[in-house]
Protein backbone atom coordinates (compact mmCIF):
# COMPACT_ATOMS: atom_id res chain seq x y z
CA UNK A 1 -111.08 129.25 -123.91
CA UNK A 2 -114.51 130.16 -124.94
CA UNK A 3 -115.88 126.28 -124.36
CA UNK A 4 -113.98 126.11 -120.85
CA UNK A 5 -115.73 129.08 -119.80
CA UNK A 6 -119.50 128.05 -121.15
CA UNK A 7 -118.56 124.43 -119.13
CA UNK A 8 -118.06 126.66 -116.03
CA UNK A 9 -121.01 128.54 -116.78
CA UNK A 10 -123.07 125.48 -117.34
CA UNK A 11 -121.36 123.45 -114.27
CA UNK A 12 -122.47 126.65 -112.13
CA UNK A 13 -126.32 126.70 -113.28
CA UNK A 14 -126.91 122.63 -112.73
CA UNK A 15 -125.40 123.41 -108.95
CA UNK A 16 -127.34 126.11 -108.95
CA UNK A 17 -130.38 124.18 -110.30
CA UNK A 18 -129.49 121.20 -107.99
CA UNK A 19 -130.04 123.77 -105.02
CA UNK A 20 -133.23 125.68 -105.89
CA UNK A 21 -134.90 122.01 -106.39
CA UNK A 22 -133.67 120.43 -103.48
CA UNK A 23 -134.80 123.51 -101.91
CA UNK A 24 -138.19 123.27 -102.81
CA UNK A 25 -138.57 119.72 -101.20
CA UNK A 26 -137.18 121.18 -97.97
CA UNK A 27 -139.51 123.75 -98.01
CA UNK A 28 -142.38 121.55 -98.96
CA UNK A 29 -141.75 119.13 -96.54
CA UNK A 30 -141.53 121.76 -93.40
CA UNK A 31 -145.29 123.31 -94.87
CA UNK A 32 -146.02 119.76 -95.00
CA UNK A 33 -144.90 117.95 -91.86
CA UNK A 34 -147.67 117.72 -89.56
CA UNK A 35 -149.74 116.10 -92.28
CA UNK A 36 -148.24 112.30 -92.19
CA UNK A 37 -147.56 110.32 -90.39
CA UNK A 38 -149.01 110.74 -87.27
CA UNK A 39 -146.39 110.12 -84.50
CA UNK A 40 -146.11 106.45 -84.09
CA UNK A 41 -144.47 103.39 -81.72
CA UNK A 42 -140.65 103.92 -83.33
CA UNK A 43 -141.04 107.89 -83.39
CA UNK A 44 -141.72 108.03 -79.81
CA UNK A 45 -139.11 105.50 -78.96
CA UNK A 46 -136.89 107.21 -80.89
CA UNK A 47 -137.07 110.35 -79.65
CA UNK A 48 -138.28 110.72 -76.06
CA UNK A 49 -135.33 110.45 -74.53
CA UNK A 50 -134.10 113.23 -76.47
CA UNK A 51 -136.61 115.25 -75.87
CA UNK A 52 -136.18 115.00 -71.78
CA UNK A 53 -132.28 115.54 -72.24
CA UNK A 54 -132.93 118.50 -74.11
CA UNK A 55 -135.70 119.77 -71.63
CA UNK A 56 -134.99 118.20 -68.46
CA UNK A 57 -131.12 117.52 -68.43
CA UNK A 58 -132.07 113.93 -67.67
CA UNK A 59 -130.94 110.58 -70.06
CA UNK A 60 -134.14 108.70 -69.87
CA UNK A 61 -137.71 107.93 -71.16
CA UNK A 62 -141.26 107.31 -70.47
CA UNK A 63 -141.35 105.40 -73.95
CA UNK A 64 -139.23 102.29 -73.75
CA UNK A 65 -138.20 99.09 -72.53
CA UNK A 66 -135.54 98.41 -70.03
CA UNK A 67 -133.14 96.11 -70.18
CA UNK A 68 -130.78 97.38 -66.73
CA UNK A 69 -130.35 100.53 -64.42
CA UNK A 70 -133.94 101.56 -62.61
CA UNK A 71 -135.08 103.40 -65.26
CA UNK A 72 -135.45 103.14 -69.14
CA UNK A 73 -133.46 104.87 -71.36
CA UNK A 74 -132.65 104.91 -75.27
CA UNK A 75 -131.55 101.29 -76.19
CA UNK A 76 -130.11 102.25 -79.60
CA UNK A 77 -126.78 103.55 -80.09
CA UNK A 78 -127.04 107.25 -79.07
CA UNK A 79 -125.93 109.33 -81.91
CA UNK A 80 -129.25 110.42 -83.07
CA UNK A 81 -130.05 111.22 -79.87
CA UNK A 82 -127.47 113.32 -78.94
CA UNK A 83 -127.84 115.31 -82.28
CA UNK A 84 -131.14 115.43 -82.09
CA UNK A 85 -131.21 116.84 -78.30
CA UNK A 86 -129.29 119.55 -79.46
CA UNK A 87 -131.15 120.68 -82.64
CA UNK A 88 -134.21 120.49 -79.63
CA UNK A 89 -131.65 123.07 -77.28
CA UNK A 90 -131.60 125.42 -80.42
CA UNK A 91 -135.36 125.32 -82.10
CA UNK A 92 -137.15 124.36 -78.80
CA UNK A 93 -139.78 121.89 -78.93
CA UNK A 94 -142.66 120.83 -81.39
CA UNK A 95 -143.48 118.42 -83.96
CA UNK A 96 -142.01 121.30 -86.49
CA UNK A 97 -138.70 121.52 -85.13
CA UNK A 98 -138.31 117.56 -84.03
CA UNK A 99 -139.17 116.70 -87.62
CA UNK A 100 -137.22 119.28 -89.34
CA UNK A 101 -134.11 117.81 -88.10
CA UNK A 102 -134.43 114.58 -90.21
CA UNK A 103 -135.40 116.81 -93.31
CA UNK A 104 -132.17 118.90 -92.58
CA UNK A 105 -130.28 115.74 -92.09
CA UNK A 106 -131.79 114.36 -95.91
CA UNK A 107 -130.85 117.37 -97.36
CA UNK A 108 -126.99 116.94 -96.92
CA UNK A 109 -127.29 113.35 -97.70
CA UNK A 110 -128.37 114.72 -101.15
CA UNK A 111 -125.75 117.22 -101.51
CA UNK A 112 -123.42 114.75 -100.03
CA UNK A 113 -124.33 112.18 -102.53
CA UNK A 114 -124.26 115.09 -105.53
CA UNK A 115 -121.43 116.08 -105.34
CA UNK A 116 -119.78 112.70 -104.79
CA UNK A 117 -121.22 111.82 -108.09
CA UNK A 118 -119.94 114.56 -109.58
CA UNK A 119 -116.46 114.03 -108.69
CA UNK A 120 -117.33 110.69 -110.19
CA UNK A 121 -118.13 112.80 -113.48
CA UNK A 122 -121.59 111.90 -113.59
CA UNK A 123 -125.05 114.11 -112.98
CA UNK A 124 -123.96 116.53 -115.32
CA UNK A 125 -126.74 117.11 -117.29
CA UNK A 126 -130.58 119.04 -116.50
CA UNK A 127 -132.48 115.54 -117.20
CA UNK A 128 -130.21 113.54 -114.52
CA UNK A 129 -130.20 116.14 -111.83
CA UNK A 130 -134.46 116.36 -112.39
CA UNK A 131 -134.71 112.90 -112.12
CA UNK A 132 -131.83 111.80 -109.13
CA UNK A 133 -133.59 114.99 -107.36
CA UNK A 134 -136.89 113.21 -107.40
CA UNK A 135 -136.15 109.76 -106.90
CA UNK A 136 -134.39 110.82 -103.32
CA UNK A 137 -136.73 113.20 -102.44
CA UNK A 138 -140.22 112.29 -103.55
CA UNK A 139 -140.62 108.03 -103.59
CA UNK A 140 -143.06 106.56 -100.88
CA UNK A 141 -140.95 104.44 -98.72
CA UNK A 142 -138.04 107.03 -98.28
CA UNK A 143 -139.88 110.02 -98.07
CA UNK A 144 -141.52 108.38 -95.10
CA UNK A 145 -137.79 107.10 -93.71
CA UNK A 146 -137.00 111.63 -93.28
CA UNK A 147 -140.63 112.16 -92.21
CA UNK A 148 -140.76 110.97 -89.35
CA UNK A 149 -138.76 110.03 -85.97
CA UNK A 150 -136.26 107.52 -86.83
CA UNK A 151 -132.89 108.02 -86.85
CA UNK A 152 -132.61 106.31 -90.18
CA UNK A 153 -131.57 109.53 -91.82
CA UNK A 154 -128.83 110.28 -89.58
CA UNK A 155 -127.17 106.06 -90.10
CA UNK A 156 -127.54 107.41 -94.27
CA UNK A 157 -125.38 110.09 -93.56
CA UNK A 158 -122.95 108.67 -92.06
CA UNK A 159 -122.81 105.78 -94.38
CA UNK A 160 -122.53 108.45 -97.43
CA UNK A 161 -120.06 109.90 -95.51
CA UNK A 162 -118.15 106.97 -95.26
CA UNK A 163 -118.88 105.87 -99.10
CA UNK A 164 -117.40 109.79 -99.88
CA UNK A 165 -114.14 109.58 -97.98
CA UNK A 166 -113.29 105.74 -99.20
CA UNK A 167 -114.08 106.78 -103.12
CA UNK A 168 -112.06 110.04 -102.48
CA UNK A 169 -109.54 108.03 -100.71
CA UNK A 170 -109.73 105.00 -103.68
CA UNK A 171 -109.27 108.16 -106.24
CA UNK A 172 -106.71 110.41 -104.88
CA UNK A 173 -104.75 108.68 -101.69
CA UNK A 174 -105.54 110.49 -98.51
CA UNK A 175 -108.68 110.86 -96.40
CA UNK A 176 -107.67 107.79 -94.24
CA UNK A 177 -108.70 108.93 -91.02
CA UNK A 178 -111.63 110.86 -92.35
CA UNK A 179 -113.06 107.39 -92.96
CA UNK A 180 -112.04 105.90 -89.68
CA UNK A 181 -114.41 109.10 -88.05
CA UNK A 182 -117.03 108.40 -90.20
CA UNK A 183 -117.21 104.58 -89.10
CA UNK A 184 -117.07 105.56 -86.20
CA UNK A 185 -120.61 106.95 -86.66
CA UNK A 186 -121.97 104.88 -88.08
CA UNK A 187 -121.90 102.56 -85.72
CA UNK A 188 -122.84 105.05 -83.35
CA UNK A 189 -125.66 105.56 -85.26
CA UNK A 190 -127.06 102.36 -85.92
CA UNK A 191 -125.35 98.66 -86.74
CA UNK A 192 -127.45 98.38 -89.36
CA UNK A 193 -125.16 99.72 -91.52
CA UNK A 194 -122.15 97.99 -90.51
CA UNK A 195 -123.13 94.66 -92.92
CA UNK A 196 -123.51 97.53 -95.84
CA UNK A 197 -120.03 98.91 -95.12
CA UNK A 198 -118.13 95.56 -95.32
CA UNK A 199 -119.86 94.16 -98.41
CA UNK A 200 -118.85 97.85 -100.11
CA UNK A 201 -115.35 96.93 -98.93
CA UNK A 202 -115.36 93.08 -100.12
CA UNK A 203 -117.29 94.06 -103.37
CA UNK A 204 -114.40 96.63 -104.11
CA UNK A 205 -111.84 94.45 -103.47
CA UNK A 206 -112.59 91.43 -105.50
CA UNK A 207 -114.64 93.64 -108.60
CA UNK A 208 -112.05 96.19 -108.92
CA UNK A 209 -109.03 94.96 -108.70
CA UNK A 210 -106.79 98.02 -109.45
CA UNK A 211 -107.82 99.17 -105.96
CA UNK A 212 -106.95 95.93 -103.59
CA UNK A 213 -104.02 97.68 -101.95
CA UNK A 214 -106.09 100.35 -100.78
CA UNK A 215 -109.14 98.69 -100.06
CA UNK A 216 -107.09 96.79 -97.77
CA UNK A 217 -105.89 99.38 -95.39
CA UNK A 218 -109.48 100.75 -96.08
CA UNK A 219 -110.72 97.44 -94.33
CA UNK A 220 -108.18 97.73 -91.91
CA UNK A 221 -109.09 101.12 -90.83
CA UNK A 222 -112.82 100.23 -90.70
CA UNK A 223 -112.15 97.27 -88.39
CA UNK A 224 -110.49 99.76 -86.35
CA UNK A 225 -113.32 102.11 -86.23
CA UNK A 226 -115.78 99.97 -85.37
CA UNK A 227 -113.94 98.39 -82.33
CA UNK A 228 -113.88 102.08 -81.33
CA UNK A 229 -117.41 102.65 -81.61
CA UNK A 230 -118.11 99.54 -80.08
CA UNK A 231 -115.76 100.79 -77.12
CA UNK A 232 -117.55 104.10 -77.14
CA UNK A 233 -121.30 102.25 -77.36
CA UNK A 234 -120.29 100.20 -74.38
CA UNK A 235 -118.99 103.34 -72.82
CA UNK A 236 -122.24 105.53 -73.19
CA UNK A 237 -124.22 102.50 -71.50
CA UNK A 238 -121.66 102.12 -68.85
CA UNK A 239 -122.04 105.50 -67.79
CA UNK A 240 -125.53 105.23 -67.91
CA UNK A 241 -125.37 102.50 -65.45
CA UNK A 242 -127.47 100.56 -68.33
CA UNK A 243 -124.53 97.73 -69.69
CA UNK A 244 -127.44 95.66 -70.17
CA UNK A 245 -128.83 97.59 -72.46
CA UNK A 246 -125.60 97.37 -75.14
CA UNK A 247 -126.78 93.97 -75.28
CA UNK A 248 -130.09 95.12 -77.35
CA UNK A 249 -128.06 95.63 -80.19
CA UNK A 250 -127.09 92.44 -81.02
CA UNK A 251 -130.69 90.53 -80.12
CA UNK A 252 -132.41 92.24 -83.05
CA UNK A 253 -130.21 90.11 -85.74
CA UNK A 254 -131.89 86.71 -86.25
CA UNK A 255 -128.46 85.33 -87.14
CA UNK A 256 -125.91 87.12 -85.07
CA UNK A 257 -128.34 86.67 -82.00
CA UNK A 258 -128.29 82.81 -82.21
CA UNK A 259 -124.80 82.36 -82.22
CA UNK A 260 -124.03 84.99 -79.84
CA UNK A 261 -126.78 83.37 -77.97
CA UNK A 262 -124.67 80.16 -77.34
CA UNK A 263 -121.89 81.68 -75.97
CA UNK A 264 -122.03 81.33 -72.29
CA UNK A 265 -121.32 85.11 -70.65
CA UNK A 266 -123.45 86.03 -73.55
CA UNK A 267 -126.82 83.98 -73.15
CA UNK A 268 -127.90 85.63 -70.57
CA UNK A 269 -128.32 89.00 -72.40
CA UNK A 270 -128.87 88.25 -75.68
CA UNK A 271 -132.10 86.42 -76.66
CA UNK A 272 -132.88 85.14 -79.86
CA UNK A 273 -136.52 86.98 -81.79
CA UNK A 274 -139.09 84.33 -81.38
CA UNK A 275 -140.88 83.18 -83.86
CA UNK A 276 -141.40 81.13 -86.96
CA UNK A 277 -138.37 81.49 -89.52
CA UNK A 278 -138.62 80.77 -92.98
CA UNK A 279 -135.77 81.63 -95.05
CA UNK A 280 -137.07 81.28 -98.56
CA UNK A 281 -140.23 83.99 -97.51
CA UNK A 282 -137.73 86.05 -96.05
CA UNK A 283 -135.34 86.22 -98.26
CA UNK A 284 -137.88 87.03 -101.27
CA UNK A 285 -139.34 89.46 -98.16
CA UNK A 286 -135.68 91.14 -98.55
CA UNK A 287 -136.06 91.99 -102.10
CA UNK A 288 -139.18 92.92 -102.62
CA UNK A 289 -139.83 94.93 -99.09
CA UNK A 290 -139.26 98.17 -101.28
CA UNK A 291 -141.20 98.59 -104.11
CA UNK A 292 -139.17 101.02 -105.73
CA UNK A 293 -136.44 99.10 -105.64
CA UNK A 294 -137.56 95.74 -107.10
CA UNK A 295 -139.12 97.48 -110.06
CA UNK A 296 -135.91 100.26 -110.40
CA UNK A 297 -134.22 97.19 -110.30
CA UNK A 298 -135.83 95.25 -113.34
CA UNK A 299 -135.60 98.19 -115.65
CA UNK A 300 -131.93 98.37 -114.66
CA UNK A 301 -131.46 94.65 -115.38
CA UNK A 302 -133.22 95.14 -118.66
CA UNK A 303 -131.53 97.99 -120.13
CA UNK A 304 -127.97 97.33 -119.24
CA UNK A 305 -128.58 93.58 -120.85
CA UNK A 306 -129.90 95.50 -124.01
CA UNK A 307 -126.95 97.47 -123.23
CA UNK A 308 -124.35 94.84 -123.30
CA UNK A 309 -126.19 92.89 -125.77
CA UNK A 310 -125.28 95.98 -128.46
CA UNK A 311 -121.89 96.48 -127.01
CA UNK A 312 -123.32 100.39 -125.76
CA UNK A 313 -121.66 99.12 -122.68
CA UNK A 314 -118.82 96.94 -120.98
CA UNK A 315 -119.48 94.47 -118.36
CA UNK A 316 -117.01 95.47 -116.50
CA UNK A 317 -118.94 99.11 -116.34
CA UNK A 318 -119.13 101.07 -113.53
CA UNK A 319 -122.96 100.95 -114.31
CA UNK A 320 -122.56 97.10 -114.06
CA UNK A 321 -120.66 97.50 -110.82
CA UNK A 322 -123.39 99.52 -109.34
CA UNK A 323 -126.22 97.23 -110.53
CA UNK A 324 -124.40 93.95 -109.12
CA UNK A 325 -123.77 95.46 -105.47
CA UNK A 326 -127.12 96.91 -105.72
CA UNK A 327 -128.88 92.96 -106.17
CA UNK A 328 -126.38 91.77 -103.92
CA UNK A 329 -126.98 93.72 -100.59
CA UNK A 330 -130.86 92.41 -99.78
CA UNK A 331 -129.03 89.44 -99.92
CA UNK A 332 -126.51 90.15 -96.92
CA UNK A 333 -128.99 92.39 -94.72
CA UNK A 334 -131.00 88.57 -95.21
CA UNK A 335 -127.84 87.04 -94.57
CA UNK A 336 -127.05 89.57 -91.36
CA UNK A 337 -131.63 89.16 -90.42
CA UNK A 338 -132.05 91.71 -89.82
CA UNK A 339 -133.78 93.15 -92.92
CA UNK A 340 -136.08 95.90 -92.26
CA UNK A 341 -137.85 98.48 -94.44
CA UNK A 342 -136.09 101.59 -93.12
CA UNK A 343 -133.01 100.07 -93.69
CA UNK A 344 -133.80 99.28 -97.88
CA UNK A 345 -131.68 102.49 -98.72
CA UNK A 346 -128.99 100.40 -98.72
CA UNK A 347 -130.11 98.98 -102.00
CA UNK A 348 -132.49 101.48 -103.34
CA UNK A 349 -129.63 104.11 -103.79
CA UNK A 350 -127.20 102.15 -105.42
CA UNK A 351 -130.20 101.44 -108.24
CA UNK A 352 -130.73 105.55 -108.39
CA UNK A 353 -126.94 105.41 -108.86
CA UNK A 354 -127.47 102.71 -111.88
CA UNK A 355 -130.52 104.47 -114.07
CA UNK A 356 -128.71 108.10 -113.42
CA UNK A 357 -125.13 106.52 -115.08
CA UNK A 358 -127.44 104.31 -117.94
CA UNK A 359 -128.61 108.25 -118.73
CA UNK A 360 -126.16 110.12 -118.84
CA UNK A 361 -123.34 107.69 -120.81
CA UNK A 362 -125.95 106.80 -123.24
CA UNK A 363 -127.84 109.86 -123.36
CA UNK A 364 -131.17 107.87 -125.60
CA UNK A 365 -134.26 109.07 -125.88
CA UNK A 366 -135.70 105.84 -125.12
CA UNK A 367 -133.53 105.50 -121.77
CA UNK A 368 -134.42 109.33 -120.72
CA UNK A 369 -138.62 108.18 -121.49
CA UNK A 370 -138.42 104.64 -119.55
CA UNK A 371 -136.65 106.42 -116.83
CA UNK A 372 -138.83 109.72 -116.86
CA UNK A 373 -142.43 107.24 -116.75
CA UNK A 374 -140.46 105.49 -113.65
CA UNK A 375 -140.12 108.57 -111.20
CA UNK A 376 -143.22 109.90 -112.06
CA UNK A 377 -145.01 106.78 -111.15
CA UNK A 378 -142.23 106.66 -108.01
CA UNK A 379 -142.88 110.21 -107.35
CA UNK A 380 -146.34 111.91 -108.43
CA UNK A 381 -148.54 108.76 -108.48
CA UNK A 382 -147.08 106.71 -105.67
CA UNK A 383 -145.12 108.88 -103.98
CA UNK A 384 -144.80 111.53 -101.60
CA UNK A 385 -147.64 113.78 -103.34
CA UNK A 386 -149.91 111.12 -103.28
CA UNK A 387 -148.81 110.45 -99.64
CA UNK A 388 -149.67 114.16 -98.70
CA UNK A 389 -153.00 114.24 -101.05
CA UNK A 390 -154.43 111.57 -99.38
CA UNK A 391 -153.17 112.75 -95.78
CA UNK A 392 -155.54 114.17 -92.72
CA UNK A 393 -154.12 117.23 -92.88
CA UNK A 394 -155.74 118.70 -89.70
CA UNK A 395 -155.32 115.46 -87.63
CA UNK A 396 -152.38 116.79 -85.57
CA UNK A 397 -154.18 120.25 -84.90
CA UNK A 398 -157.72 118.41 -84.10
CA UNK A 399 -155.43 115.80 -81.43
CA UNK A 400 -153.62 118.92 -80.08
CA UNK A 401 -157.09 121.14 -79.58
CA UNK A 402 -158.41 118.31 -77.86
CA UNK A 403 -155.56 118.24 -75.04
CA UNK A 404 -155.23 121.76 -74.80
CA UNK A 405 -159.22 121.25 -74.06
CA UNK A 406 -158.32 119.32 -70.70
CA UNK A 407 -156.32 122.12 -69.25
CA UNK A 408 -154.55 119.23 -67.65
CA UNK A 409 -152.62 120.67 -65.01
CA UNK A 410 -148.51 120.74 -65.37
CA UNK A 411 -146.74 117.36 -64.89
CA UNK A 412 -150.17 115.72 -64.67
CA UNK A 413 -149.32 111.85 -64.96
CA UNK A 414 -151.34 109.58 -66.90
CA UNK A 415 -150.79 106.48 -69.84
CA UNK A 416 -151.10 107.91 -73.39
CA UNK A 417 -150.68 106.86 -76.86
CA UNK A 418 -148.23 107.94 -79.44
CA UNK A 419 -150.43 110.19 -81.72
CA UNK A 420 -150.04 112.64 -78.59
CA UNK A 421 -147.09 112.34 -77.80
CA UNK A 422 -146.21 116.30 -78.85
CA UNK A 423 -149.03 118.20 -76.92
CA UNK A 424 -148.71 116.04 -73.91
CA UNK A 425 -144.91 116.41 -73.61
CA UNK A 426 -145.26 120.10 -73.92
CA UNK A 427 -147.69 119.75 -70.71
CA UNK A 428 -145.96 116.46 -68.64
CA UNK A 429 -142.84 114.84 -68.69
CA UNK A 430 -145.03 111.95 -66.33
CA UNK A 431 -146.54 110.39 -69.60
CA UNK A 432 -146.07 107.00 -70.08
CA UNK A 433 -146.37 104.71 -73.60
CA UNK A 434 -147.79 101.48 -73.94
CA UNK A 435 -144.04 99.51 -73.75
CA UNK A 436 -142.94 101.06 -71.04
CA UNK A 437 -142.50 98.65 -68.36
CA UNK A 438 -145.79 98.36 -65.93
CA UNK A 439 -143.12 97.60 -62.91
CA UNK A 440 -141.45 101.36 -63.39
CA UNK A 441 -145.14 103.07 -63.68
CA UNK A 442 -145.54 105.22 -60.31
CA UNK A 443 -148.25 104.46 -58.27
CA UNK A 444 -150.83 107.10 -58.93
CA UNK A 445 -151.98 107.14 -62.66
CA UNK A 446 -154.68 109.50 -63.09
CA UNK A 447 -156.05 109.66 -66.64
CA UNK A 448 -155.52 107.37 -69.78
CA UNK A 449 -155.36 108.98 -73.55
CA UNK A 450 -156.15 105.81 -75.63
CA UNK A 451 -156.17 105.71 -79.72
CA UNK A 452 -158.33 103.52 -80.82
CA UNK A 453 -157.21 103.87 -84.17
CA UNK A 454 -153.64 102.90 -83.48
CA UNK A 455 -152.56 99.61 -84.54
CA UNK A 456 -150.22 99.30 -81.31
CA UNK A 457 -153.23 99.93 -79.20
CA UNK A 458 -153.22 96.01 -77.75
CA UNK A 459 -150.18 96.79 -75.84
CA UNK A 460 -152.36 98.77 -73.55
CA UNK A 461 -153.61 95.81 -72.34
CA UNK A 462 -150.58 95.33 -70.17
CA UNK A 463 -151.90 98.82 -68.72
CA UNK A 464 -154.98 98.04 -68.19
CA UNK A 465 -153.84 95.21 -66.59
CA UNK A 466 -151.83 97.46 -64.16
CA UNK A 467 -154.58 99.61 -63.23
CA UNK A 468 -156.68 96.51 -61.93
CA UNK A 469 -154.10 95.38 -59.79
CA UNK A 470 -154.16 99.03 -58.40
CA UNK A 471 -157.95 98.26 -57.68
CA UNK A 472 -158.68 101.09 -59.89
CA UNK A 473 -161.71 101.55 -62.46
CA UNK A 474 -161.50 104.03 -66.03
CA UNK A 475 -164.55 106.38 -66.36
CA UNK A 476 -164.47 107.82 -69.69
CA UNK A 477 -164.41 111.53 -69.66
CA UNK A 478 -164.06 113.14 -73.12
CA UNK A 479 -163.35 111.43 -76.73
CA UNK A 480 -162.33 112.66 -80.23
CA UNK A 481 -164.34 111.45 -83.01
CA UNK A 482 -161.09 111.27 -85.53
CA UNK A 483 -158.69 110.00 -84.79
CA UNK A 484 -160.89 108.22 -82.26
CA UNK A 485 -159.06 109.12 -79.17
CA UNK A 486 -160.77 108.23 -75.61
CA UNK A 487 -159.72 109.86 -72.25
CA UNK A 488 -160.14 108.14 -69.18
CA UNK A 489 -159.95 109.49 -65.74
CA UNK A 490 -158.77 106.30 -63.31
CA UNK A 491 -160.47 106.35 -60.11
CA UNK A 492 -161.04 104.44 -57.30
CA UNK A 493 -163.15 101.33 -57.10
């Protein structure tokens, strides 16, 4: 009796514990936010058309392409946005409360993925929690992923979700339609993830065989949630009188777009990603696009072959299980091409997964030192603090001073870059981005923000390009030394 109730004592303090930490990275991340990185190309894109459905009522954007309807709106599939237009409706607008929402979003992906694991029986000990805590919150590439715009955070979610009702399900029997809702988000929230959800189903299904039958009518069941998210992703561009647009989706995979690409109804919407392809670069590319990952990845290899090598473990492990799907999947998303950095959580958790189960059934001091060294070189030395520590942390304040300096009069209209995106939108809803088509620019432009220091600054050109045919001149009219921002005032040749 007395050992039941210190192991609900105990169990109590490390959810406790779990909390306070995770807490603390919330918190520091919202003091934090406007540090790095400045807003970019895909944080605009991603957001602006949020941001005017939240504000305006309106489903469209000054940030995008256009691929049907008169004007641009969102191309990717709208969950994000939708979610994202509300948080806007309830915080109001700012960097702050636009960022926040990814950080929210992170933070029940790591509860979500706690306390799957411990219905798994596993992070039940101080050193585990520490070190899962900090490898999710703290390593370079995915503290950047919840940093920022994308709606990366929101496809994780989902995904977890997913993983959480098919393990449950797998386990205990029920929780069927719980994962038909949550594939249904997924691909709502990015087809990206739909590659990683089949290979966990395949994987399953030939690995552990105990669970065929199930993983069976789990396949089933996500077939049948992705042809209704397809119907419902065809359905939000219908009634955005944009069907072109659900095309998009499909032209960003370097393999699915060249055989939809053949198909005759389909050619004409779906182009193939020029360029020069070679498979070997990319599919090293795939492995090694997340640093954390490849060398995670080594150790793992290393210390479950020492492992196996003194019988401490079985191959047929659920530590081995985690390691193999973790090598396999940079494989598929090379196999899918469509293999982005973003999207290298796929892998990277699954290897957390692996180093926390090494610690915890082995419980060796050498395992908790190799793995300790590891997230403090992830974390402290190449992580998020050193991402912050080396940060302008007065950029954002110095860009936003310098608009408010203007006193640019409400819905002024003018081209601008992404690093101003917040102060200008709190002015305008008439500023345009650098891919926005020049055909759906209106006629009278009067000033242009440029960053000089922006590496997407060359797509001005098709700008300035506009403004000449408009028989128009720029006369520069006020600059900021850093970042170097220039503002020009079009005029009248």
């Amino acid at each position: 009796m007395k050992q039941r109730i210190y192991e609900i004592i105990s169990d109590r303090q490390q959810v406790l514990g779990f909390g306070i930490l995770t807490g603390l990275f919330v918190l520091l991340n919202l003091i934090t936010i406007t540090w790095t990185p400045l807003p970019w190309l895909d944080e605009v894109w991603f957001i602006d058309t949020a941001v005017n459905f939240a504000l305006n009522g309106s489903w469209t954007t000054t940030a995008q392409l256009s691929f049907g309807g008169e004007t641009p709106i969102a191309l990717y599939p709208p969950l994000y946005q939708y979610l994202l237009a509300g948080w806007i409706k309830l915080g109001g607008f700012s960097i702050l409360s636009v960022r926040s929402f990814n950080i929210f979003i992170a933070a029940i992906v790591s509860i979500v993925l706690f306390k799957g694991l411990r219905k798994l029986n596993h992070l039940k000990s101080w050193y585990t929690i520490l070190i899962f805590v900090f490898l999710f919150w703290g390593t370079g590439l995915f503290s950047w992923s919840y940093r920022n715009g994308r709606p990366d955070m929101v496809n994780i979610l989902c995904s977890v979700l997913f993983l959480y009702s098919y393990f449950m399900y797998l386990k205990r029997g029920y929780g069927k339609w719980k994962m038909w809702l949550t594939v249904v988000f997924v691909l709502l929230s990015g087809l990206q993830a739909c590659p990683f959800i089949v290979t966990v189903l395949i994987y399953v299904y030939f690995i552990r065989k105990e669970y065929r039958s199930r993983t069976k009518i789990a396949f089933f069941i996500t077939i049948l949630g992705f042809m209704t998210g397809i119907c419902l992703l065809w359905g939000h561009f219908i009634y955005h009188n944009h069907p072109r647009s659900f095309f998009w989706q499909f032209s960003h995979s370097a393999t699915i777009s060249q055989v939809l690409h053949k198909i005759p109804f389909l050619s004409e919407f779906i182009s193939p990603e020029p360029g020069v392809y070679n498979a070997v670069s990319e599919f090293l590319d795939c492995y090694l696009k997340n640093k954390n990952y490849a060398i995670l990845t080594l150790v793992n290899i290393f210390v479950l072959s020492l492992l196996l090598f003194k019988n401490k473990t079985k191959k047929h492990s659920i530590e081995v299980f985690f390691l193999g799907f973790s090598f396999l999947m940079p494989a598929v998303m090379f196999l899918a091409g469509h293999c982005l950095s973003p999207y290298t959580w796929m892998f990277y958790l699954p290897s957390v997964i692996v180093c926390i189960i090494c610690l915890e059934k082995q419980n060796h001091i050498f395992l908790k030192g190799i793995y300790g060294i590891l997230t403090v070189l992830f974390t402290v030395i190449s992580g998020l603090p050193k991402s912050l520590a080396e940060s302008d942390r007065s950029a954002h304040t110095r860009i936003t001073q310098f608009i408010e300096k203007q006193n640019f009069k409400k819905d002024v209209v003018l081209l601008s870059s992404y690093s101003v995106y917040y102060p200008i939108r709190e002015i305008t809803k008439n500023s345009y981005y650098p891919v926005y088509p020049a055909r759906y620019l209106p006629p009278k432009i009067e000033y242009i923000l440029k960053d000089e220091t922006d590496q997407y600054r060359g797509e001005y050109d098709n700008f300035d390009q506009y403004i000449m045919e408009q028989g128009n001149k720029l006369i520069p009219v006020d600059s900021l030394a850093q970042p170097k921002i220039v503002l020009y005032k079009v005029a009248p040749n």
